[in-house]
C-alpha atoms as a PDB file:
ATOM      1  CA  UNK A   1     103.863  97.299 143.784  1.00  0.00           C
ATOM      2  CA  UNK A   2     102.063  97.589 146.891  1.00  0.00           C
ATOM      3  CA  UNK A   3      98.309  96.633 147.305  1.00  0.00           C
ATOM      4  CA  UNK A   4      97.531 100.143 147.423  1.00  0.00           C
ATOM      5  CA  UNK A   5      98.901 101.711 144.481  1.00  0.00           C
ATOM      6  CA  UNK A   6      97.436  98.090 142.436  1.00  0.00           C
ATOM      7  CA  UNK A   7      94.363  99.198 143.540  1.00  0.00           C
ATOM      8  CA  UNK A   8      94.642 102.489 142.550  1.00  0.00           C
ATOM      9  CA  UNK A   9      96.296 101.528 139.310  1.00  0.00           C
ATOM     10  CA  UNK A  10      93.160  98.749 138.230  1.00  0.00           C
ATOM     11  CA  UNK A  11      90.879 101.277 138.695  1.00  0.00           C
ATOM     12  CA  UNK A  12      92.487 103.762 136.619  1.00  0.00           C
ATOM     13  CA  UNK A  13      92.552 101.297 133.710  1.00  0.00           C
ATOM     14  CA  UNK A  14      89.275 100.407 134.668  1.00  0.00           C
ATOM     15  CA  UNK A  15      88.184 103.831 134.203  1.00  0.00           C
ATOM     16  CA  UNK A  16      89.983 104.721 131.005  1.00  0.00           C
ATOM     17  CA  UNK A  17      88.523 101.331 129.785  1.00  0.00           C
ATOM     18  CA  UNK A  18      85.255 103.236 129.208  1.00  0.00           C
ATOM     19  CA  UNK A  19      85.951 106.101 127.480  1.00  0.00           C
ATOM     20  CA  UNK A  20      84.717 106.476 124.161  1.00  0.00           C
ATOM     21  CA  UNK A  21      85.996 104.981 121.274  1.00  0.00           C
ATOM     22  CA  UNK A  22      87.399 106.600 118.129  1.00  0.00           C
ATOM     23  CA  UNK A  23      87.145 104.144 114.894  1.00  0.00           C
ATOM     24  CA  UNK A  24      87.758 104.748 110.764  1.00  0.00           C
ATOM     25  CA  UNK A  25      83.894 105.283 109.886  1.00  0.00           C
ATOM     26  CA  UNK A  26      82.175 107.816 107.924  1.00  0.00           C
ATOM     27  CA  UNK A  27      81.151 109.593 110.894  1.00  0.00           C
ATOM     28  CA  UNK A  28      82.685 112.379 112.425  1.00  0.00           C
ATOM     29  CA  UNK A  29      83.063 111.365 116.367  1.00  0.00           C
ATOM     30  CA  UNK A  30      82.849 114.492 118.573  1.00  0.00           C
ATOM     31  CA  UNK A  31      85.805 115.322 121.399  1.00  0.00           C
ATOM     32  CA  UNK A  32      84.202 115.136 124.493  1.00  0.00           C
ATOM     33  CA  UNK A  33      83.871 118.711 126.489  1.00  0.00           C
ATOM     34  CA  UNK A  34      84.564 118.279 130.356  1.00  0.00           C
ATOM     35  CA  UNK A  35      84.284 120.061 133.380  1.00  0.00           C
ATOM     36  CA  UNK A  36      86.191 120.452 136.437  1.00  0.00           C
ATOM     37  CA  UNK A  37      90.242 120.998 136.715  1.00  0.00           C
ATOM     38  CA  UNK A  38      92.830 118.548 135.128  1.00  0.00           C
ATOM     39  CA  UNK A  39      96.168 118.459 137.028  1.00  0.00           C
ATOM     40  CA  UNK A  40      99.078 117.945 134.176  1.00  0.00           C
ATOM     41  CA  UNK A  41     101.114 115.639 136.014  1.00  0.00           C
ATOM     42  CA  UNK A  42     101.758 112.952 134.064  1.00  0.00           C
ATOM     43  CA  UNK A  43      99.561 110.600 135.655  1.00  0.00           C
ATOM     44  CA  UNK A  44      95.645 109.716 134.623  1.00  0.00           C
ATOM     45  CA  UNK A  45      94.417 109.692 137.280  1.00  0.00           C
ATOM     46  CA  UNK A  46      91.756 112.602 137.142  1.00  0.00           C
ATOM     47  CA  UNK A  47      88.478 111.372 136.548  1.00  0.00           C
ATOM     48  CA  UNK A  48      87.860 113.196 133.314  1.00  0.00           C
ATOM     49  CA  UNK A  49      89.925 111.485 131.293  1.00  0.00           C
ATOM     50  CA  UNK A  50      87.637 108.554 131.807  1.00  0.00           C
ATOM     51  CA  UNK A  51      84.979 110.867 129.197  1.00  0.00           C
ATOM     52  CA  UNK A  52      87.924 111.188 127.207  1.00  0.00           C
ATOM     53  CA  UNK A  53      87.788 109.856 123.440  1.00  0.00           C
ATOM     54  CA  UNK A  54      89.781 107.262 123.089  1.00  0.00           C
ATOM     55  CA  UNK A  55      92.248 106.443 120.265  1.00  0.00           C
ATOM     56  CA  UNK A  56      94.518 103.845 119.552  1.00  0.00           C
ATOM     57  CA  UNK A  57      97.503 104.502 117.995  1.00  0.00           C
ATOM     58  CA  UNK A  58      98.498 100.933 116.704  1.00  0.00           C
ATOM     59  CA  UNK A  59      99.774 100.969 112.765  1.00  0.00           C
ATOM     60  CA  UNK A  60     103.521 100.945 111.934  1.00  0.00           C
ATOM     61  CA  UNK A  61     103.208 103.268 109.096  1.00  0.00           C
ATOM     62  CA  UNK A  62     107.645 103.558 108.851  1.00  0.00           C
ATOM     63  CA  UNK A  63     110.084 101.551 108.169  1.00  0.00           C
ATOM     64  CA  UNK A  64     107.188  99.052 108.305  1.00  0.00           C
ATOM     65  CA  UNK A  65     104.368 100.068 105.736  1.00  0.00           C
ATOM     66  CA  UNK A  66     100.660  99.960 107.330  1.00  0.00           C
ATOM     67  CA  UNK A  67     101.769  96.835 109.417  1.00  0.00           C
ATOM     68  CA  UNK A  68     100.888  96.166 113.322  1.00  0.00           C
ATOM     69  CA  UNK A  69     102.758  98.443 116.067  1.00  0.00           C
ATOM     70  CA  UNK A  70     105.088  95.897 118.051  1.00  0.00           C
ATOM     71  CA  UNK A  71     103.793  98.648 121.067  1.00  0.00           C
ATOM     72  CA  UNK A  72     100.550  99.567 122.505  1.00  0.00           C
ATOM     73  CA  UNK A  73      99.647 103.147 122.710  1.00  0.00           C
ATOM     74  CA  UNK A  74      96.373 104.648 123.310  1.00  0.00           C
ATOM     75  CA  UNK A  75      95.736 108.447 123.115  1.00  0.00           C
ATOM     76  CA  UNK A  76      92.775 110.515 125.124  1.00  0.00           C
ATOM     77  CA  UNK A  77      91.578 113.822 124.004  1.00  0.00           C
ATOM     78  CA  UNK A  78      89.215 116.070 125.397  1.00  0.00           C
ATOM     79  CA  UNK A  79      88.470 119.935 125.995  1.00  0.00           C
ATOM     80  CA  UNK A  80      86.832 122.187 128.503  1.00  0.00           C
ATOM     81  CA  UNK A  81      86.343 125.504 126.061  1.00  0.00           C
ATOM     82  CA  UNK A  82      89.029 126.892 126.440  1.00  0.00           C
ATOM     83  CA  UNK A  83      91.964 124.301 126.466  1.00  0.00           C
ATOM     84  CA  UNK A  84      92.388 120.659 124.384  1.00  0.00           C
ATOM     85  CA  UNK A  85      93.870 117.986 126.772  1.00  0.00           C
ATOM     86  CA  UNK A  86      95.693 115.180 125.144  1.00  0.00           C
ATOM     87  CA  UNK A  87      97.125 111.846 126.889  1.00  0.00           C
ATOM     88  CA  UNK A  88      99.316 108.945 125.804  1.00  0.00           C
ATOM     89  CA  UNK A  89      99.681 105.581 127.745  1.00  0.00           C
ATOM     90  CA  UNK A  90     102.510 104.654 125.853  1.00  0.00           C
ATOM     91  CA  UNK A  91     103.348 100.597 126.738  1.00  0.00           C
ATOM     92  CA  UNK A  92     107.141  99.471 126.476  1.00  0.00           C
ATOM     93  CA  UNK A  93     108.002  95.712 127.398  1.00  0.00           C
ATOM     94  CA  UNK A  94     111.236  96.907 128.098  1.00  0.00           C
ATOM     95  CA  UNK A  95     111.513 100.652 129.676  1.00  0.00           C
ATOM     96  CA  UNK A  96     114.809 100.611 130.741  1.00  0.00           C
ATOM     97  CA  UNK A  97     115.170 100.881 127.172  1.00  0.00           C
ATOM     98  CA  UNK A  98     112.840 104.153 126.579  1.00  0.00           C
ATOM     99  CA  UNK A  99     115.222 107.143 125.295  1.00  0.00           C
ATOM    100  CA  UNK A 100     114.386 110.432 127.825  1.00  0.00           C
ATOM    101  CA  UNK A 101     116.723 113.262 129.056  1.00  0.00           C
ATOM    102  CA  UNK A 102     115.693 116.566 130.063  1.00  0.00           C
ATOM    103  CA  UNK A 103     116.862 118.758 127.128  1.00  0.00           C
ATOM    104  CA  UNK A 104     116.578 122.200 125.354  1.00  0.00           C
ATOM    105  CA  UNK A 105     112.578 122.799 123.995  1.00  0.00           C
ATOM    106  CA  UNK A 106     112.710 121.939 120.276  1.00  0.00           C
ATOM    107  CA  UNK A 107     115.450 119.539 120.567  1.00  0.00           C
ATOM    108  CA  UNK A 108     113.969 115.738 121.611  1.00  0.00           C
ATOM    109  CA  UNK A 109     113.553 114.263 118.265  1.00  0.00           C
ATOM    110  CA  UNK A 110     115.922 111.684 118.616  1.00  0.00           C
ATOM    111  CA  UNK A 111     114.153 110.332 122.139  1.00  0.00           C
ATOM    112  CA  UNK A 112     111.064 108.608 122.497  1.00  0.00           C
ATOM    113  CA  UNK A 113     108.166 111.013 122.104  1.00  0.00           C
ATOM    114  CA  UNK A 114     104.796 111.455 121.364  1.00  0.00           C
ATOM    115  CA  UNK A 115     102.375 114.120 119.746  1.00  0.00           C
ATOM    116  CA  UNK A 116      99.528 115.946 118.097  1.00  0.00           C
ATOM    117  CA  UNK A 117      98.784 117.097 115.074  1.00  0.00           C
ATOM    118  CA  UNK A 118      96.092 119.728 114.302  1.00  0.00           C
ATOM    119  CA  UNK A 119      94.677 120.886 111.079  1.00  0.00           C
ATOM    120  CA  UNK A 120      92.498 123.612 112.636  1.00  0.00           C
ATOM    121  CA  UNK A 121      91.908 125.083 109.089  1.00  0.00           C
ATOM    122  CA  UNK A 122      90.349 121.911 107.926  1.00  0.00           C
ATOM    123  CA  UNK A 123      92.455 122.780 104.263  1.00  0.00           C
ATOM    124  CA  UNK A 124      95.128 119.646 104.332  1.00  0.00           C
ATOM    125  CA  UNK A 125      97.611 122.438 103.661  1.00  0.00           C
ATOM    126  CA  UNK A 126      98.928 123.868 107.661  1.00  0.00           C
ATOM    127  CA  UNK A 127      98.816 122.613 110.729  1.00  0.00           C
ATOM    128  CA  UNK A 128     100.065 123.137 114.080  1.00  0.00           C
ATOM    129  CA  UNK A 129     102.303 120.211 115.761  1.00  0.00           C
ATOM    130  CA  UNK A 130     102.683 119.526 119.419  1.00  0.00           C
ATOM    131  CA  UNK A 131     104.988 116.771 120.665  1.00  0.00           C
ATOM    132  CA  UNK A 132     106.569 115.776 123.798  1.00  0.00           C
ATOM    133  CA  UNK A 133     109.177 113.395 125.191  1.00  0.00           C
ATOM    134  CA  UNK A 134     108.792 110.954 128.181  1.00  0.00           C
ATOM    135  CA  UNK A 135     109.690 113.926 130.692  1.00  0.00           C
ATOM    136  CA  UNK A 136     107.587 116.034 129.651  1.00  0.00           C
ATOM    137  CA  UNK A 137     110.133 118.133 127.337  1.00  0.00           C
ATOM    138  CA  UNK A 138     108.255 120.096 124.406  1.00  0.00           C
ATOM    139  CA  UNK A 139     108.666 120.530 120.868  1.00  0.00           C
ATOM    140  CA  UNK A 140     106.287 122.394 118.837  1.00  0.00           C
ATOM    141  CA  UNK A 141     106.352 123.410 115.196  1.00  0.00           C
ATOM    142  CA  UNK A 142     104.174 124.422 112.350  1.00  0.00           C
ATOM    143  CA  UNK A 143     103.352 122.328 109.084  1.00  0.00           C
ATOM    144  CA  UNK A 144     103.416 123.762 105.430  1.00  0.00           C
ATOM    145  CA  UNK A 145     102.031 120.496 104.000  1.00  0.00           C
ATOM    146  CA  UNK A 146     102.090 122.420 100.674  1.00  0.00           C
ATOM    147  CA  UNK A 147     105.966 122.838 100.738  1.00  0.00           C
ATOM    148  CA  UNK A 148     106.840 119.538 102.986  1.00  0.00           C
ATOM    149  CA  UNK A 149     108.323 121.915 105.625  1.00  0.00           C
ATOM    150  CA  UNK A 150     108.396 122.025 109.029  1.00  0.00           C
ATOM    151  CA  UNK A 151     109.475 125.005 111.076  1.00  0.00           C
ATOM    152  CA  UNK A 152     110.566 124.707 114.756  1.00  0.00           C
ATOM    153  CA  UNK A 153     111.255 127.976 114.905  1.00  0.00           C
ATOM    154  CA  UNK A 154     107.229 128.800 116.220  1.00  0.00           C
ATOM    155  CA  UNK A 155     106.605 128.775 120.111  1.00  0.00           C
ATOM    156  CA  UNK A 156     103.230 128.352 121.430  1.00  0.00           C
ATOM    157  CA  UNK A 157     102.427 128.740 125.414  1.00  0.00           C
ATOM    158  CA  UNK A 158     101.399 124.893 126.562  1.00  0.00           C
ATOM    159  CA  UNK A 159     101.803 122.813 129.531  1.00  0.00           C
ATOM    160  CA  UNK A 160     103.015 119.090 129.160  1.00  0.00           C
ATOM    161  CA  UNK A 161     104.376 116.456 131.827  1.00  0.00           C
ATOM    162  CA  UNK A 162     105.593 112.974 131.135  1.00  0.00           C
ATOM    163  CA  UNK A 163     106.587 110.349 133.333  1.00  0.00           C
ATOM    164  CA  UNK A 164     108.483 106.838 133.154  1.00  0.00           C
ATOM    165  CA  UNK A 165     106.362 104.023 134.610  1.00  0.00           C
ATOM    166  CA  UNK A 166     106.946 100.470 135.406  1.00  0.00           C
ATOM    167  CA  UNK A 167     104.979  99.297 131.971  1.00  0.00           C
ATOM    168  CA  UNK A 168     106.063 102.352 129.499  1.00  0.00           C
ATOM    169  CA  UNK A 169     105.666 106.442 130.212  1.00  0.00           C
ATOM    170  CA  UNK A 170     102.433 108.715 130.672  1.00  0.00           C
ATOM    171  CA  UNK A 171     102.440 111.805 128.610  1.00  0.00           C
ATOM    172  CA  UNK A 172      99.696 114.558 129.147  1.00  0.00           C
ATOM    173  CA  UNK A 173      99.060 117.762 127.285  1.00  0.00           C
ATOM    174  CA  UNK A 174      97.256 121.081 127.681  1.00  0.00           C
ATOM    175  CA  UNK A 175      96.978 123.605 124.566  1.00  0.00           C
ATOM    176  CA  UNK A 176      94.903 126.490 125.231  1.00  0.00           C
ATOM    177  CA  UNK A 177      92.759 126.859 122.004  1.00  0.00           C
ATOM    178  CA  UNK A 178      94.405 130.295 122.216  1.00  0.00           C
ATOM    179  CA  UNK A 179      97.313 129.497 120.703  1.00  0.00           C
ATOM    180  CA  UNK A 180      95.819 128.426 117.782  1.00  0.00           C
ATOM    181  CA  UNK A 181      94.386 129.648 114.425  1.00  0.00           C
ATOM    182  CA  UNK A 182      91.307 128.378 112.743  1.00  0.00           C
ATOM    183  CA  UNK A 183      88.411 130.149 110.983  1.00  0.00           C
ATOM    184  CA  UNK A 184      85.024 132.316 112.485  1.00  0.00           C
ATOM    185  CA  UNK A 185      82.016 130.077 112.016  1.00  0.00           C
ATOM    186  CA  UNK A 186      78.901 129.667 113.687  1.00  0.00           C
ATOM    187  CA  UNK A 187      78.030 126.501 114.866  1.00  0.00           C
ATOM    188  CA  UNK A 188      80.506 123.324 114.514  1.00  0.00           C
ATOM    189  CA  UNK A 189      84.199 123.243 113.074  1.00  0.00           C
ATOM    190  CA  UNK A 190      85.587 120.413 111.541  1.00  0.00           C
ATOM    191  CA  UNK A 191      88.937 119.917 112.142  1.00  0.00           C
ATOM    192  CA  UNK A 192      91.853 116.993 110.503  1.00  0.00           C
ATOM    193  CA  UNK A 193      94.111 116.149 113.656  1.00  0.00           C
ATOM    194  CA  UNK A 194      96.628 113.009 113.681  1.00  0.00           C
ATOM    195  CA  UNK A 195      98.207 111.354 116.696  1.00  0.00           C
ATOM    196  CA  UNK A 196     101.631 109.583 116.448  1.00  0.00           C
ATOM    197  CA  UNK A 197     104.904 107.897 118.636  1.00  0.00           C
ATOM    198  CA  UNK A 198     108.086 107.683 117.765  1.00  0.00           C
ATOM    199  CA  UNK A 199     109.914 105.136 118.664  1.00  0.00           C
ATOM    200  CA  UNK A 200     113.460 104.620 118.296  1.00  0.00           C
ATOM    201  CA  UNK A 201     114.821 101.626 118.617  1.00  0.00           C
ATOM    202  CA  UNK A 202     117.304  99.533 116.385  1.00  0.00           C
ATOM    203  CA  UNK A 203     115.317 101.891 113.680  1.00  0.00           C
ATOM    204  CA  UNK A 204     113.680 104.545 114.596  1.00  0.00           C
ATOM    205  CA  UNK A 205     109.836 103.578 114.232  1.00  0.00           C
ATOM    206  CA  UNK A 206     106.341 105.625 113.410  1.00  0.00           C
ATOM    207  CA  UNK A 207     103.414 104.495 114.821  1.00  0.00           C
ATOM    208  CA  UNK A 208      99.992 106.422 113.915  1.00  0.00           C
ATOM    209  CA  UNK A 209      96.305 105.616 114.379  1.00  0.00           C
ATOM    210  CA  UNK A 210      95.665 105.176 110.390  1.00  0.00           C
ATOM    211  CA  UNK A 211      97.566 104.144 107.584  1.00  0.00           C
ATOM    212  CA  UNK A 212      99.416 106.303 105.159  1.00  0.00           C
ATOM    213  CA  UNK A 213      99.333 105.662 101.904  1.00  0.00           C
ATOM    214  CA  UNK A 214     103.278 106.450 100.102  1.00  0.00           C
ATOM    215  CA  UNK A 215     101.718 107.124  96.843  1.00  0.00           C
ATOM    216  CA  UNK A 216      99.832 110.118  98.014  1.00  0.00           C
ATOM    217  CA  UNK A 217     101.830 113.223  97.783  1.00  0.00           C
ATOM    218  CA  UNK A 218     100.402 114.810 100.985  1.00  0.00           C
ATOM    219  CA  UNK A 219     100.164 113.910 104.687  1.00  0.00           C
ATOM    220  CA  UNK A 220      97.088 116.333 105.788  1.00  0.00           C
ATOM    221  CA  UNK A 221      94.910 115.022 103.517  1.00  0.00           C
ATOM    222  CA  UNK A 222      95.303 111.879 105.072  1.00  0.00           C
ATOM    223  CA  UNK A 223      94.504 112.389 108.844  1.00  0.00           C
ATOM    224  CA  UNK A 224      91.507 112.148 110.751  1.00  0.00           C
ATOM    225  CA  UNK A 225      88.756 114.315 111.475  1.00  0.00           C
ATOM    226  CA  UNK A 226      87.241 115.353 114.137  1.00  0.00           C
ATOM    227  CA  UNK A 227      84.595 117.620 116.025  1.00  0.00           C
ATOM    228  CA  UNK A 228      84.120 119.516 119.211  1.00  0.00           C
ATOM    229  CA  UNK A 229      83.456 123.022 121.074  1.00  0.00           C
ATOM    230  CA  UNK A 230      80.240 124.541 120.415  1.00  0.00           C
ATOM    231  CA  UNK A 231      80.717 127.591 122.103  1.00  0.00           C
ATOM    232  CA  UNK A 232      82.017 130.550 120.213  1.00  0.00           C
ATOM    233  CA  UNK A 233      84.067 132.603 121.511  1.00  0.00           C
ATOM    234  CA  UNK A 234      86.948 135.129 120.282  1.00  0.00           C
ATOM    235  CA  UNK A 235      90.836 134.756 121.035  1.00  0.00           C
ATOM    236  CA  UNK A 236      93.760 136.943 120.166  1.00  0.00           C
ATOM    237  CA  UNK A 237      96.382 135.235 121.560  1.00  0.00           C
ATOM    238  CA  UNK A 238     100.184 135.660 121.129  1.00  0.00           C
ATOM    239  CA  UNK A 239     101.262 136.060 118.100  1.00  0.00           C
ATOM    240  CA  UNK A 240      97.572 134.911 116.511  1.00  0.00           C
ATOM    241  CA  UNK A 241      94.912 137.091 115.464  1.00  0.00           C
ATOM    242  CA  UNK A 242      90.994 137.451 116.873  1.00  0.00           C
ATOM    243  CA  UNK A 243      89.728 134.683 115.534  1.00  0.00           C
ATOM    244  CA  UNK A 244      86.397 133.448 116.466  1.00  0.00           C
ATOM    245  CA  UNK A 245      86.092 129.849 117.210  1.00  0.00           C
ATOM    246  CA  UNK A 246      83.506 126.989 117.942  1.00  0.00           C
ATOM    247  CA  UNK A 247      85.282 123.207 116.926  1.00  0.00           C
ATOM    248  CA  UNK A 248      83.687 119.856 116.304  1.00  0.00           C
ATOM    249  CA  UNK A 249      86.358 117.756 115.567  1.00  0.00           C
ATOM    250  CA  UNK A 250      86.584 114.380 113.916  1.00  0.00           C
ATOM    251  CA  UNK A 251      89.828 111.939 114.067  1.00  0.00           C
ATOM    252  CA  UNK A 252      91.930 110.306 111.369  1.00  0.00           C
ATOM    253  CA  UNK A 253      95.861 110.299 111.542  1.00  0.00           C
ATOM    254  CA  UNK A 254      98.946 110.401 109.467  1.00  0.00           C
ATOM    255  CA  UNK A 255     103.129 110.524 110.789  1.00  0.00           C
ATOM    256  CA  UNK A 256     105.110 113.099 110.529  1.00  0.00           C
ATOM    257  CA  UNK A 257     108.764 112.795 110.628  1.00  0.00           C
END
């Protein structure tokens, strides 16, 4: 690595370093709203991510049960109004060993990959699903929590770009919030959202921000909360009706898969 692109590397992690922190409290930690253009790249290397809040996604919750990730992953998330940017650093000790090819959309589950997931209804029922593999390659599916089914067969319009670095891959998301659904309300939303990796491995592993209890029959119920855009505005995008929106979101997680 030459002195140049250490430099610019230690000040990215410098950067990132102070984001804010998402923790399990009672509170309901707001997702930062940001100005300015973010290039999807794969690289973090725009300054807003450095208002980002910051999770880390750090608990084995399969095969291992609620026990420390053997990988360090930290998520961002942010929004500007009108789209939610996500980010994964995503550490490997070993990246040869990171599973990526450039495939069909819809059919990376058995690479590494990473994701969202976004109860926009707040009803631990449906949710939307947004996932990506090291190159950037998109799945995205909806949730029926109710009938433990997952359906691939739903397309939303999203941008996503991964990379493969020397200490893991970069992953970096934008959903504009009009490809979602959520409820008309004035003021603040609350919102359950979960992020996760996957990574496969001698098994192939889960790795979430919060622990999942097996006992409980549901996986919305157990994910995170969180709160964000004030504005309200009104969307109708493809294949969604006019709904009117305004989110504060709050963070917990849960796997999927």
């Amino acid at each position: 690595m030459t002195s140049r692109c250490f430099v610019v590397f230690t000040l990215m992690i410098l950067l990132l370093a102070a984001a804010p922190v998402w923790a399990v409290t009672n509170e309901i930690p707001d997702l930062p709203r940001i100005s300015g253009a973010v290039k999807i790249d794969g690289s973090l290397d725009d300054l807003a991510w450095r208002k980002a809040l910051k999770i880390d996604v750090n608990i084995e919750t399969n095969p291992g049960e609620n026990v420390p990730a053997k990988v360090k992953t930290v998520a961002y998330l942010m929004e500007d109004g009108v789209n939610l940017y996500i980010a994964f650093d995503a550490r490997d000790p070993n990246p040869k060993a990171i599973r990526a090819f450039l495939r069909d959309r819809d059919s990376a589950y058995n690479d590494d990959f990473v994701g969202v997931v976004i109860d926009s209804y707040n009803d631990e029922r449906r949710a939307f699903e947004f996932f990506s593999n090291p190159l950037g390659v998109q799945m995205d599916l909806t949730n029926d929590d109710v009938n433990h089914r997952e359906d691939d067969s739903w397309n939303a319009i999203w941008d996503s770009a991964g990379k493969i670095t020397e200490s893991g891959y970069i992953v970096e998301m934008e959903i504009p919030l009009n490809q979602l659904r959520f409820p008309a309300a004035d003021g603040k939303q609350t919102w359950g959202i979960d992020v996760l990796r996957m990574y496969p491995r001698d098994s192939r592993t889960r790795i979430g921000a919060t622990p999942l209890d097996r006992e409980i029959n549901c996986y919305l119920c157990q994910v995170g909360k969180i709160q964000g855009i004030r504005e309200c505005r009104t969307w109708a995008g493809p294949g969604n009706r006019a709904d009117s929106y305004s989110i504060e979101k709050r963070y917990p997680g849960r796997p999927t898969g």
